[in-house]
C-alpha atoms as a PDB file:
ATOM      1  CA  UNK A   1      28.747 -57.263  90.385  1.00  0.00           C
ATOM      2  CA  UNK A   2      30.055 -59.092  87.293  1.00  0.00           C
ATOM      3  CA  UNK A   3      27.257 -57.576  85.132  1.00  0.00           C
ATOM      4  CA  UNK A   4      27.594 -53.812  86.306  1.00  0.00           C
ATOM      5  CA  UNK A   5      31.925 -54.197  85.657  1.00  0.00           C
ATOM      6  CA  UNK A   6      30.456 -55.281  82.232  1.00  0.00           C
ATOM      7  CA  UNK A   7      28.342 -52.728  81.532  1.00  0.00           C
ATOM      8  CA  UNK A   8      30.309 -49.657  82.915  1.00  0.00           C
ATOM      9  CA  UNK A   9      32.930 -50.717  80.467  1.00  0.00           C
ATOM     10  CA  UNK A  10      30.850 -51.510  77.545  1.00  0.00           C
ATOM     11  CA  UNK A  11      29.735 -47.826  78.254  1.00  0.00           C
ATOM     12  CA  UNK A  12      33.110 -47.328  78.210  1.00  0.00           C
ATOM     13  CA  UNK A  13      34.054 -48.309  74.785  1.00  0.00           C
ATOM     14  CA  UNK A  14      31.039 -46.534  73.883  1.00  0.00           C
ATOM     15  CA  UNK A  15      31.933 -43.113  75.221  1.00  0.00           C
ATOM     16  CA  UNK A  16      34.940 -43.385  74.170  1.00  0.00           C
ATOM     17  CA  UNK A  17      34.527 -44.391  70.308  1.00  0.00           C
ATOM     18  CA  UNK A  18      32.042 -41.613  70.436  1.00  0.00           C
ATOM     19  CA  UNK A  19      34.885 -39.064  72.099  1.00  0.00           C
ATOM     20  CA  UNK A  20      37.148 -40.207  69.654  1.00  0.00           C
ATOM     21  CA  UNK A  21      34.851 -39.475  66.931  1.00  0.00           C
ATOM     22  CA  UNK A  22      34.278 -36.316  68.253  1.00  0.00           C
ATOM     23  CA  UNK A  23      37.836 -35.019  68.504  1.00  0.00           C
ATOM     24  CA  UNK A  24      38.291 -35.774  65.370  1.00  0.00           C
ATOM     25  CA  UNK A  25      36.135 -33.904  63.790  1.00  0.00           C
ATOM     26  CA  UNK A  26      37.290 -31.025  65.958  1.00  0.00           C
ATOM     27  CA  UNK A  27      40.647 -31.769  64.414  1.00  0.00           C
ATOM     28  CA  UNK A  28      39.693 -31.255  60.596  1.00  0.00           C
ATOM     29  CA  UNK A  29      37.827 -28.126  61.626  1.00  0.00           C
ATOM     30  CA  UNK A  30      40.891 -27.016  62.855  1.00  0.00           C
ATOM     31  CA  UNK A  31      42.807 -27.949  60.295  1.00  0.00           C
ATOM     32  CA  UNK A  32      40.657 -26.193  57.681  1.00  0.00           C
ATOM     33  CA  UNK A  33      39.901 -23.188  59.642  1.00  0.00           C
ATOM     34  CA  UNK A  34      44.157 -22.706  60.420  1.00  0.00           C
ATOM     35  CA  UNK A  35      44.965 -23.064  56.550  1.00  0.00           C
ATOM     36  CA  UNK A  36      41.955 -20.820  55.925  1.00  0.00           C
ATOM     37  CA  UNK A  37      42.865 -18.022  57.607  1.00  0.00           C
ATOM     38  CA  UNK A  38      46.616 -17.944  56.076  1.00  0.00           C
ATOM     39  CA  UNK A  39      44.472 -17.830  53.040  1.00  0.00           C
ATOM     40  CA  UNK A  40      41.790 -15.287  53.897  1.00  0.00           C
ATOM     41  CA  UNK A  41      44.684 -13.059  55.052  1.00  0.00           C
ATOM     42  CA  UNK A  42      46.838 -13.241  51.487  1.00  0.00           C
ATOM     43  CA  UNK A  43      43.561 -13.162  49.288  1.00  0.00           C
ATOM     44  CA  UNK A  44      40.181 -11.429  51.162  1.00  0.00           C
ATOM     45  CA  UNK A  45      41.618  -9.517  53.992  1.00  0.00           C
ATOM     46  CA  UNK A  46      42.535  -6.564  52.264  1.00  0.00           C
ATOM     47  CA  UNK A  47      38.886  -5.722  51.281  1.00  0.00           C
ATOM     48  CA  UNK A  48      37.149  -7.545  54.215  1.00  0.00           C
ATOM     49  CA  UNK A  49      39.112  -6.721  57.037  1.00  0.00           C
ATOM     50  CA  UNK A  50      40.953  -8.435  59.494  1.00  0.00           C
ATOM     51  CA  UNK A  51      37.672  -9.557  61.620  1.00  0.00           C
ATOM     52  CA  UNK A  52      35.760  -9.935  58.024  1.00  0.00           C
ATOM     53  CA  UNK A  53      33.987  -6.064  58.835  1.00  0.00           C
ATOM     54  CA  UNK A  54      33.845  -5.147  55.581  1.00  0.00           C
ATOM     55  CA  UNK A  55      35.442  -2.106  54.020  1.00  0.00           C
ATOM     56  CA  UNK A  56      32.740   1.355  54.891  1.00  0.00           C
ATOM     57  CA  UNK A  57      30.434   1.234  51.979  1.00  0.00           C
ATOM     58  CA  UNK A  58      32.596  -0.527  49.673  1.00  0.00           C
ATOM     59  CA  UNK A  59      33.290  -4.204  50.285  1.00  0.00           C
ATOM     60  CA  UNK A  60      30.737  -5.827  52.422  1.00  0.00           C
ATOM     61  CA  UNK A  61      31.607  -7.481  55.793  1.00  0.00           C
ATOM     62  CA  UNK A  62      31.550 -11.526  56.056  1.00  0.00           C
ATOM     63  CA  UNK A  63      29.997 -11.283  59.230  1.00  0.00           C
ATOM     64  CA  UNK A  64      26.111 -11.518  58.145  1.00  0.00           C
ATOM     65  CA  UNK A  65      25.223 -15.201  59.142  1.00  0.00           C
ATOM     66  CA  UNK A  66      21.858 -14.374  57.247  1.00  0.00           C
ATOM     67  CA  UNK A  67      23.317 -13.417  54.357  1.00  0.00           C
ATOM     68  CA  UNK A  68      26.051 -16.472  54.444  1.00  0.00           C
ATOM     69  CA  UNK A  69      23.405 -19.195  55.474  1.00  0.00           C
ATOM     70  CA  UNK A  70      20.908 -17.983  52.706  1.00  0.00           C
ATOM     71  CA  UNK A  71      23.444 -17.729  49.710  1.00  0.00           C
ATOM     72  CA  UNK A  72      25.644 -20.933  51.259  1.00  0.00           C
ATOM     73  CA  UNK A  73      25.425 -22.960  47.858  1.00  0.00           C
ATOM     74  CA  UNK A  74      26.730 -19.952  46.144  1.00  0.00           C
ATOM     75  CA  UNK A  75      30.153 -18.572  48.442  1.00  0.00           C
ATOM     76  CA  UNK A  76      32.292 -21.078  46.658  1.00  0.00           C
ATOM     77  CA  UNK A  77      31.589 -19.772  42.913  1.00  0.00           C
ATOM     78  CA  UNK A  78      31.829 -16.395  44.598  1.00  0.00           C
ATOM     79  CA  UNK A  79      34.810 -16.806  45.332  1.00  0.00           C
ATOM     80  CA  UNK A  80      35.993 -18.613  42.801  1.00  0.00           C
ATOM     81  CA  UNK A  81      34.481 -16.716  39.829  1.00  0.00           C
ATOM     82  CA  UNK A  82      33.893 -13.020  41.667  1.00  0.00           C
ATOM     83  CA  UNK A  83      30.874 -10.992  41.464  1.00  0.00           C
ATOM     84  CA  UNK A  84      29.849  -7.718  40.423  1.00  0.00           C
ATOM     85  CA  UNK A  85      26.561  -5.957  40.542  1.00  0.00           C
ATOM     86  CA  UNK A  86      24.036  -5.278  43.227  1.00  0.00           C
ATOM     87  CA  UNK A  87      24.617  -7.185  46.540  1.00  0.00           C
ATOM     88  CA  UNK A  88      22.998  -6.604  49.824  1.00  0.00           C
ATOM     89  CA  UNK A  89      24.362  -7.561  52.999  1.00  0.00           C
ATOM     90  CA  UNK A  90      23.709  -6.923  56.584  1.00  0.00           C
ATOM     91  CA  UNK A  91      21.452  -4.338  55.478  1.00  0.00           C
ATOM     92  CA  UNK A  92      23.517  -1.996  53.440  1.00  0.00           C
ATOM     93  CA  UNK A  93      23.422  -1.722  49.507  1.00  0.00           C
ATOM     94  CA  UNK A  94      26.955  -2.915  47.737  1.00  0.00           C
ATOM     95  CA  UNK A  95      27.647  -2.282  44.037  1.00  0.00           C
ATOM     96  CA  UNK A  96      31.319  -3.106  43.328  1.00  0.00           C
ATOM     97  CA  UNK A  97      33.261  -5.885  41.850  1.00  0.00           C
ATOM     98  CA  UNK A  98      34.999  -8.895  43.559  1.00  0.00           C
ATOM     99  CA  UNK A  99      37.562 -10.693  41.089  1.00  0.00           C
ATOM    100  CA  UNK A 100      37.901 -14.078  40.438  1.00  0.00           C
ATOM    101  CA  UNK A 101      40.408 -15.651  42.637  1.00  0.00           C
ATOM    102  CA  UNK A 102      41.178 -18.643  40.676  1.00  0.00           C
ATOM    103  CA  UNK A 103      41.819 -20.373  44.196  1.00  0.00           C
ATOM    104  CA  UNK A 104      41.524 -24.118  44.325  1.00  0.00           C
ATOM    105  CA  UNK A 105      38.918 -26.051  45.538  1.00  0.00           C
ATOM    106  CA  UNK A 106      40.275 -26.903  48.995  1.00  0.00           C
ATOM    107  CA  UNK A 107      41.755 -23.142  49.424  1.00  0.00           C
ATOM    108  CA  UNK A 108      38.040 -22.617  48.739  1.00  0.00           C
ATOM    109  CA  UNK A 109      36.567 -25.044  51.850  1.00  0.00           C
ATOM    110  CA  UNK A 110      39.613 -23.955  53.572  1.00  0.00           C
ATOM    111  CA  UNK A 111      38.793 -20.019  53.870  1.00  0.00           C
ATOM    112  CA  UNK A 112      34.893 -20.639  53.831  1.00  0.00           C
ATOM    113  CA  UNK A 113      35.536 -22.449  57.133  1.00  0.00           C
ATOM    114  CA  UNK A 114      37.726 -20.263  58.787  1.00  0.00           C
ATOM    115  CA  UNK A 115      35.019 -17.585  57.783  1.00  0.00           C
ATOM    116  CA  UNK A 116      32.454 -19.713  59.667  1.00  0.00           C
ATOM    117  CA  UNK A 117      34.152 -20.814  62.313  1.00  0.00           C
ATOM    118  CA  UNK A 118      36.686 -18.445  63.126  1.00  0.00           C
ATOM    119  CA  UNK A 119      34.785 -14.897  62.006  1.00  0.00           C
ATOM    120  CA  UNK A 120      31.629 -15.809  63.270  1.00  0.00           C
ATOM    121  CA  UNK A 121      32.083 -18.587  66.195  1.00  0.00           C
ATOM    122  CA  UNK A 122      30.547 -21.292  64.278  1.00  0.00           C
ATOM    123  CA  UNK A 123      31.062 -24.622  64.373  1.00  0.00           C
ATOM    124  CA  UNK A 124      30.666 -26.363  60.982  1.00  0.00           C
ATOM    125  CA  UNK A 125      33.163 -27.285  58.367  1.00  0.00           C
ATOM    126  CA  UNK A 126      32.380 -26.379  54.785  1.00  0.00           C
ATOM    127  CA  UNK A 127      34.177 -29.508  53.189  1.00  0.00           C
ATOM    128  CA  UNK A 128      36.066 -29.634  50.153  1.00  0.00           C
ATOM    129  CA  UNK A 129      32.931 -32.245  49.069  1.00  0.00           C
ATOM    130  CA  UNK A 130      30.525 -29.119  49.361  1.00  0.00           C
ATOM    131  CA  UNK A 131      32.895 -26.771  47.446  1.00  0.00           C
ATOM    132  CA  UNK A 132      33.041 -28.948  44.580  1.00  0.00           C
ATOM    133  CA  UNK A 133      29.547 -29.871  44.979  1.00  0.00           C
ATOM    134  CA  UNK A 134      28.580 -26.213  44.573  1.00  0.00           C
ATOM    135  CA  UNK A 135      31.469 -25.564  41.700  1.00  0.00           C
ATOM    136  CA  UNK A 136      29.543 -27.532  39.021  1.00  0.00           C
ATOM    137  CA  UNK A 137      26.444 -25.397  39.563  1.00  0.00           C
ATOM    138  CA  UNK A 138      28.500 -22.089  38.709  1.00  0.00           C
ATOM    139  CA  UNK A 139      26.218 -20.297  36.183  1.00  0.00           C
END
C-alpha cells in the first residue's frame, strides 16, 4: 500500500509540473496573440481584413497556411521592411506594394502570432527570438 501512495503521488508531481508547464505556455500564446491583434487591427487590418481575407484582387488574404509555412523565415522582414512586386498567394496573382511598418520586434512576434493562432486556429507562438532571428537575414 505504502509503495502505490508513493507512486500515485510521484505521478502526481509529475502531472502536475508537466500541467503547469503546459498552461504556461498557453499563457504567453495568449499574451502575444491579445497584443497582436490590437496591433493587426491599427496596422494590417485595413488591407487584410478583419478575418485576414484579403482585400478582392488587391491585398492578399493571411489565411494561406501554405503560403505562411513556406515563406515563415521571411513574414517578419515583410513586415518590417514591406514588399512590392509579384506575390502569389492562395492561388491568385498580387502585384502591389506593402509599406514598411517600422514596427518593433515584439509588435512583430506579437501580430505574427495572433495571425497564426487567432486567423488560422493554430497553435504556435512565433517568439520575439524568431523575429529577431529572421531580422538579421533581411536582404
Amino acid at each position: 500500500m505504502r509503495i502505490f501512495l508513493t507512486t500515485v503521488g510521484t505521478i502526481g508531481v509529475i502531472l502536475s509540473i508537466l500541467i503547469g508547464c503546459q498552461h504556461e505556455v498557453d499563457i504567453k500564446t495568449a499574451q502575444y496573440a491579445v497584443n497582436g491583434q490590437k496591433v493587426y487591427r491599427t496596422h494590417c487590418q485595413n488591407c487584410h481584413g478583419d478575418k485576414g481575407e484579403g482585400l478582392g484582387n488587391l491585398y492578399p488574404p493571411l489565411t494561406d497556411t501554405t503560403f505562411l509555412q513556406k515563406n515563415s523565415d521571411q513574414l517578419a522582414c515583410i513586415i518590417k521592411y514591406g514588399i512590392s512586386g509579384d506575390l502569389e498567394v492562395a492561388g491568385k496573382k498580387f502585384n502591389n506594394s506593402m509599406p514598411a511598418s517600422n514596427l518593433s520586434s515584439i509588435d512583430i512576434a506579437y501580430v505574427l502570432t495572433y495571425i497564426n493562432t487567432k486567423i488560422n486556429k493554430g497553435k504556435q507562438i512565433y517568439s520575439l527570438e524568431k523575429v529577431e532571428k529572421n531580422l538579421k537575414k533581411c536582404n
